[in-house]
Every structure is written in structure tokens, then in C-alpha cells.
Protein backbone atom coordinates (compact mmCIF):
# COMPACT_ATOMS: atom_id res chain seq x y z
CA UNK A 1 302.81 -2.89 202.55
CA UNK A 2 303.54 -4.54 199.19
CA UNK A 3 305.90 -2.60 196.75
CA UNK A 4 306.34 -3.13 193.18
CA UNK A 5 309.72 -1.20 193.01
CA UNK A 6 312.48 0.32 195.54
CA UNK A 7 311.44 4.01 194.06
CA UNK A 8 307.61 2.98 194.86
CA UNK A 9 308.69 1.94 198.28
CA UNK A 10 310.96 4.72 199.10
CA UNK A 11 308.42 7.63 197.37
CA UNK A 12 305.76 6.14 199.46
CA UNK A 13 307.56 6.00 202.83
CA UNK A 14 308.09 9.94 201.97
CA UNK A 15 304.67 10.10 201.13
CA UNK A 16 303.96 8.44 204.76
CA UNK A 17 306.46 11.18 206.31
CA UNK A 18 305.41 13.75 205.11
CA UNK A 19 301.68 12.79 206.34
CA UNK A 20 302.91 11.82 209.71
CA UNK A 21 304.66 15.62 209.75
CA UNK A 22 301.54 17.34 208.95
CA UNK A 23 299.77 15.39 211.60
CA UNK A 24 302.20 16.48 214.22
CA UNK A 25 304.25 13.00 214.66
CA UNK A 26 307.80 14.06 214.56
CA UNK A 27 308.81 10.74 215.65
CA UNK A 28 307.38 8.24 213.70
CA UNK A 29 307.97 11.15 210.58
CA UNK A 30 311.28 10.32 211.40
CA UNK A 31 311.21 6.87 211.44
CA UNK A 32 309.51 6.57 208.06
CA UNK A 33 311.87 9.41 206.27
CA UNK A 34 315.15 7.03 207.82
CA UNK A 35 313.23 4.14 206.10
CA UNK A 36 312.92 6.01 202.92
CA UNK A 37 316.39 7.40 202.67
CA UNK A 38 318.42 3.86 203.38
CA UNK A 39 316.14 3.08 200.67
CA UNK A 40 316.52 5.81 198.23
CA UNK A 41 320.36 6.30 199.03
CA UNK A 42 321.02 2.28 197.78
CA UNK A 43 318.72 3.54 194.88
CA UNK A 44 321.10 6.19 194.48
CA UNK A 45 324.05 4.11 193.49
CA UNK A 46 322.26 2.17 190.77
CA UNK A 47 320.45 5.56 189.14
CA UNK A 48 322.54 8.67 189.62
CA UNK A 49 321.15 10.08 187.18
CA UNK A 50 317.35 9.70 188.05
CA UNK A 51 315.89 12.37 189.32
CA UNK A 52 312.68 11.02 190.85
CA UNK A 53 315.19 9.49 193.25
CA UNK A 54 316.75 12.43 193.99
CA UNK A 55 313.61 14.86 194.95
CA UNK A 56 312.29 12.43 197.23
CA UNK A 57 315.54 11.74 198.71
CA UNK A 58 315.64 15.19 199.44
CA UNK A 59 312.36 15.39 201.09
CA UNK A 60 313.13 12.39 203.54
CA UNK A 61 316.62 14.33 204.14
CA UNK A 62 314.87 17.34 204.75
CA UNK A 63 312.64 15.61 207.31
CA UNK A 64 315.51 14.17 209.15
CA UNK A 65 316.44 17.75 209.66
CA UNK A 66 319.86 17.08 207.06
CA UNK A 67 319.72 20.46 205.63
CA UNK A 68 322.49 20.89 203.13
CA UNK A 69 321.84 17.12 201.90
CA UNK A 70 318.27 17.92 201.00
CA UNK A 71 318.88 21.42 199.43
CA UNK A 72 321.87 19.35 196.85
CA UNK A 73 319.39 16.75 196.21
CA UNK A 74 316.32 19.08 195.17
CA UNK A 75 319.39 21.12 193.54
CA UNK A 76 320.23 17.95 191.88
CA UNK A 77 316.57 16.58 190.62
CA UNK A 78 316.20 19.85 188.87
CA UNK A 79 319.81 20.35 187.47
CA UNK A 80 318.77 16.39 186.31
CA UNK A 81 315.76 17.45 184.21
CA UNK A 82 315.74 21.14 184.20
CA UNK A 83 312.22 22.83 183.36
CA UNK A 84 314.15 24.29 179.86
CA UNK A 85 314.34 20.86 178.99
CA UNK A 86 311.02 19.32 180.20
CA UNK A 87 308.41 22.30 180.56
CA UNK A 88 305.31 20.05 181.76
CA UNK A 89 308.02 18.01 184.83
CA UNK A 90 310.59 20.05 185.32
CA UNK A 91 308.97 22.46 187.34
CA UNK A 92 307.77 20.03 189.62
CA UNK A 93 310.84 19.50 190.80
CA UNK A 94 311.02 22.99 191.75
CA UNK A 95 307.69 22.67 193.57
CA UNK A 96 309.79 19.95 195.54
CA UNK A 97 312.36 22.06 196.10
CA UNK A 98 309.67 24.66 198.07
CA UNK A 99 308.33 21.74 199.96
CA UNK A 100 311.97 20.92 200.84
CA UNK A 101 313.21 24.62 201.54
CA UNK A 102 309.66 25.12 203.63
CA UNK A 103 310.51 21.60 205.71
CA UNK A 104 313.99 23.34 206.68
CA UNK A 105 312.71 26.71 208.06
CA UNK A 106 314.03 28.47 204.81
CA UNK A 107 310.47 29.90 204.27
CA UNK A 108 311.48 33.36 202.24
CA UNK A 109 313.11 30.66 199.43
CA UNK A 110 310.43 28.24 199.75
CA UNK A 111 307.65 31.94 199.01
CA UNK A 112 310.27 32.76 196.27
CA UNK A 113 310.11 29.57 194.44
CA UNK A 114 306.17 29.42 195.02
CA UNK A 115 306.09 32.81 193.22
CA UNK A 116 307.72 31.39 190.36
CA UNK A 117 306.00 28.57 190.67
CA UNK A 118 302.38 30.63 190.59
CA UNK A 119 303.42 31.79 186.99
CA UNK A 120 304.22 28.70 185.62
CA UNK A 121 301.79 26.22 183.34
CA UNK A 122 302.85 22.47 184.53
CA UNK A 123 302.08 19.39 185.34
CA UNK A 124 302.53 19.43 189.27
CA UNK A 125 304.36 17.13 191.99
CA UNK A 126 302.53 17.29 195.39
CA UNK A 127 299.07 17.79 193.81
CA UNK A 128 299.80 15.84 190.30
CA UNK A 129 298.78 16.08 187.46
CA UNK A 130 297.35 19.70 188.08
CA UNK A 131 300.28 22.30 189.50
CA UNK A 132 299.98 24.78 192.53
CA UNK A 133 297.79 27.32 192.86
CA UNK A 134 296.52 29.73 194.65
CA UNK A 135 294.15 27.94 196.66
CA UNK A 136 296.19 24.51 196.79
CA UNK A 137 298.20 26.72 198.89
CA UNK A 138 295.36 28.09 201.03
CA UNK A 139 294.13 24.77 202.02
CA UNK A 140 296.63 22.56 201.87
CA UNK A 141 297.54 22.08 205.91
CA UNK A 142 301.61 20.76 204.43
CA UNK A 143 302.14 24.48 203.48
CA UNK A 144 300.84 26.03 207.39
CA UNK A 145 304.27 26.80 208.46
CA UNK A 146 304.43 29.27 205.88
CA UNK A 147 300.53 31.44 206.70
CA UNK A 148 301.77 33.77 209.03
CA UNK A 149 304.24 35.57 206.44
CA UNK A 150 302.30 38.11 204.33
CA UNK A 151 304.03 37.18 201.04
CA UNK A 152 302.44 33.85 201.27
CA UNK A 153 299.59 35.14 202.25
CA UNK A 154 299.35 37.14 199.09
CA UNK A 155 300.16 34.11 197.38
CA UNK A 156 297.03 32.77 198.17
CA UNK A 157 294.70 35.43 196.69
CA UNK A 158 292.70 34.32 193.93
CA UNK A 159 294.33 37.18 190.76
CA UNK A 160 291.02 38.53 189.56
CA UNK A 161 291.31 38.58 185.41
């Protein structure tokens, strides 16, 4: 693979993870989410203050199973451009934070943010530009952990107007 950037690199090997999650591979998930955070950590130390860098470092530490690392990094990607101060990005960094909160088994938080999320006009993160909806979250196989609770599944009624 040929990479124009160290973010490109590092937001694709995430990217890879997360597909190699979905698929079942915990292993080579594993692999690629190590890959991605040596890369996004050295990132890190050049752009603190970037937080692109810091949501998908959070996914690749959520993936290595480093809980409290990738709960302060999706803290810190939205504390770094808040949804007050961005309305169409913002809250796709709280749509990260879901993914990451779903990743780690803490599924009520993950529902909680979705429900937030539901209400929300943006421009969206996993499924970009358009944000989540209802049935993004139906089909979408990266959200299954989360189908057997009810409050997801309500999430994923269509509101009649």
C-alpha cells in the first residue's frame, strides 16, 4: 500500500481493523490496529492538537482491547473540536466515540450516544458525508454486537412523520 500521509496510513490501517473485526479476524485486527497506533501515537507528538489523530487512535486502542486509552482519546477528539464549535464535524466524533464505546463492551454508552446521535443533523464519520441513521444501524454488520439489546433495536425503527 502507497500512502500519501502518516494520518492516511494510520486512518486506513484502522479502516483495515476494523474490517478484519467485523469479519471475525481478531488476530490480524490486531495486527493492523498495533500498526496503526505506533503510527498514530508518533503522529501524536507532532499534532496534539489534531483531532482526526486522536479518534482513530482511539479506535485502534479500542481494538487492542486498551480501554481507558481509547475512551481519553475519543474524549479528547471531541473536547478538540466540540460539536458547539463545529455543528456539521463535531458530532462525528461522537459517532466515533459509539463505535469506540461499542468495540469495548460498553454497549448502554455506545445506545446512549447513538440516541443523541439519531437527533442530530451532521455530516457523519463511519458512513461520511451522510450521518447515522436508523437503517445505517440496521444493516451495518460493525454495529451487530449491539442487536440483541432492545434500545438498539428501537433505534433502528424507521420514526414515521
Amino acid at each position: 500500500m502507497q500512502f500519501t500521509s502518516g494520518i492516511e496510513k494510520g486512518s486506513k490501517l484502522v479502516g483495515l481493523a476494523l474490517a478484519q473485526r467485523v469479519a471475525g479476524d481478531t488476530m490480524s485486527a490486531k495486527a493492523a490496529a498495533e500498526q496503526a497506533r505506533n503510527t498514530l501515537e508518533s503522529l501524536k507528538k507532532d499534532q496534539p492538537d489534531n483531532a482526526f489523530i486522536a479518534a482513530a487512535l482511539a479506535v485502534a486502542y479500542a481494538i487492542l482491547e486498551e480501554k481507558d486509552s481509547a475512551l481519553n482519546e475519543a474524549q479528547r477528539a471531541i473536547t478538540l473540536l466540540p460539536s458547539n464549535k463545529d455543528r456539521l464535524s463535531g458530532p462525528a466524533f461522537e459517532e466515533n466515540l459509539a463505535l469506540v464505546e461499542m468495540i469495548i463492551g460498553e454497549n448502554s454508552r455506545a445506545i446512549a450516544t447513538l440516541t443523541r446521535l439519531l437527533q442530530t443533523p451532521y455530516g457523519g464519520w463511519l458512513y461520511s458525508p451522510p450521518p447515522i441513521t436508523p437503517a445505517l444501524l440496521r444493516l451495518d454488520p460493525i454495529w451487530d454486537p449491539l442487536r440483541g439489546d432492545p434500545v438498539f433495536q428501537k433505534l433502528c425503527e424507521e420514526k414515521q412523520p
